[in-house]
Protein backbone atom coordinates (compact mmCIF):
# COMPACT_ATOMS: atom_id res chain seq x y z
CA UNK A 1 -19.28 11.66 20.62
CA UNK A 2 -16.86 14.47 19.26
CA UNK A 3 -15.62 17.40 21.28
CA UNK A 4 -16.61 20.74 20.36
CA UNK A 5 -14.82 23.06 18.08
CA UNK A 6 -12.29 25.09 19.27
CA UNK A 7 -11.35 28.95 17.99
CA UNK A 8 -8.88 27.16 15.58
CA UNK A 9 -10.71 24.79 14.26
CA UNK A 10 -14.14 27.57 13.64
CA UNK A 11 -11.47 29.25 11.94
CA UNK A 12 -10.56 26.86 9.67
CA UNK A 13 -13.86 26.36 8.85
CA UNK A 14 -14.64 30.05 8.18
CA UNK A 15 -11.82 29.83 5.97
CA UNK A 16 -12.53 27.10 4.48
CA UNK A 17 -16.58 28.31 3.49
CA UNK A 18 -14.89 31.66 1.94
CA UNK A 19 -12.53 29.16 -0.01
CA UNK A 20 -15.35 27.17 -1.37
CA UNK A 21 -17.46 30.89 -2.06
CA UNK A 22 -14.14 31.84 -3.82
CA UNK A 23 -13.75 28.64 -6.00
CA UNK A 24 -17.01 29.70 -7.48
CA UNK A 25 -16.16 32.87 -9.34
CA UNK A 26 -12.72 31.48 -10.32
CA UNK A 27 -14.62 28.39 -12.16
CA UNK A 28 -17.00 31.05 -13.66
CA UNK A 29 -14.16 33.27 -15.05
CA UNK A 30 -12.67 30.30 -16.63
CA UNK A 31 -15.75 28.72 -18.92
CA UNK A 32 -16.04 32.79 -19.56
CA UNK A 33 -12.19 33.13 -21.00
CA UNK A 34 -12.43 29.49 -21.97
CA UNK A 35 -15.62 30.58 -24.37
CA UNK A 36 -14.24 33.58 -25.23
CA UNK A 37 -10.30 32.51 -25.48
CA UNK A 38 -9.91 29.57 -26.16
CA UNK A 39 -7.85 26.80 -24.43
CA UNK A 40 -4.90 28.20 -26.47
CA UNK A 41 -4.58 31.52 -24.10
CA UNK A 42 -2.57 31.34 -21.57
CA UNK A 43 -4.93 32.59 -19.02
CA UNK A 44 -7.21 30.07 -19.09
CA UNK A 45 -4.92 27.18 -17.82
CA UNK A 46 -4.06 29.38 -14.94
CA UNK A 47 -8.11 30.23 -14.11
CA UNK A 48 -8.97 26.91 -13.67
CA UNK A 49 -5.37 26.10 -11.72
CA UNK A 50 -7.03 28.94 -9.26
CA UNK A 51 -10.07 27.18 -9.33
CA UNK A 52 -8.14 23.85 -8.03
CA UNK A 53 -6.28 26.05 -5.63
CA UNK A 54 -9.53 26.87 -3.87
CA UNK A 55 -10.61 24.00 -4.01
CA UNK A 56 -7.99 21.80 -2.58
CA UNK A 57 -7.60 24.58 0.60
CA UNK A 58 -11.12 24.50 1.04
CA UNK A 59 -10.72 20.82 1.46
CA UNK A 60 -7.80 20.58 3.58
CA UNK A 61 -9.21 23.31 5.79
CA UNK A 62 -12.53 21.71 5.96
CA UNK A 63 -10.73 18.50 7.41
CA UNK A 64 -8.71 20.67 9.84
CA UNK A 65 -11.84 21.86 11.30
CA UNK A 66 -13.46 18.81 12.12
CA UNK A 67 -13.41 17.95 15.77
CA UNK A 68 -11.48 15.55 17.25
CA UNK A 69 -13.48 12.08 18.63
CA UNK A 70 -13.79 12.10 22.40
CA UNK A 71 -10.52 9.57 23.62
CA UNK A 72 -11.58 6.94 26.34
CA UNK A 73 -10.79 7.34 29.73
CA UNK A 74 -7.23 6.35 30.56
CA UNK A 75 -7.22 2.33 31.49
CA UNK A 76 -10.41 1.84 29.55
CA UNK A 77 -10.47 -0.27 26.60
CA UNK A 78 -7.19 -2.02 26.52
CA UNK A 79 -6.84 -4.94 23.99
CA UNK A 80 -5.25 -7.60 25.97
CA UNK A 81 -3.07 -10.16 23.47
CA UNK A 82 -5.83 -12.44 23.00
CA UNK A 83 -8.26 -9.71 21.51
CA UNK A 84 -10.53 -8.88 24.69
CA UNK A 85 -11.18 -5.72 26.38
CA UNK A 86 -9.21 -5.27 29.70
CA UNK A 87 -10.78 -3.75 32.79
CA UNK A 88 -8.66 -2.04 35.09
């Protein structure tokens, strides 16, 4: 069981959705100045690099949005030295 989301963490995954939308029209411009360009042009190098950018944030932010698991109760689920659960 996970906890809910927190403001934070629906943040990050707003931002993260509006990274991923924004990846899309960076890969777009660069097959249209790689077509038109050529890999030679400077500009196309640093399209796609945008393209990454998004990319990697929207993956980063995605993981910063996930909820955290639910933690056991304190005393609950000790490992005792030979490998069993300890009940307090």
């Amino acid at each position: 069981m996970r906890k809910p989301r927190h403001i934070g963490q629906k943040i990050a995954l707003a931002s993260a959705l509006f990274c991923a939308f924004m990846m899309l029209p960076a890969l777009a411009g660069f097959v249209w100045v790689w077509q038109t360009r050529g890999l030679g042009d400077s500009w196309t190098p640093s399209i796609l690099a945008t393209a990454a950018f998004f990319g990697c944030c929207a993956g980063v932010l995605y993981a910063m949005s996930r909820p955290q698991p639910v933690l056991p109760a304190e005393g609950e689920g000790l490992l005792s030295e030979a490998g069993a659960t300890v009940d307090r």
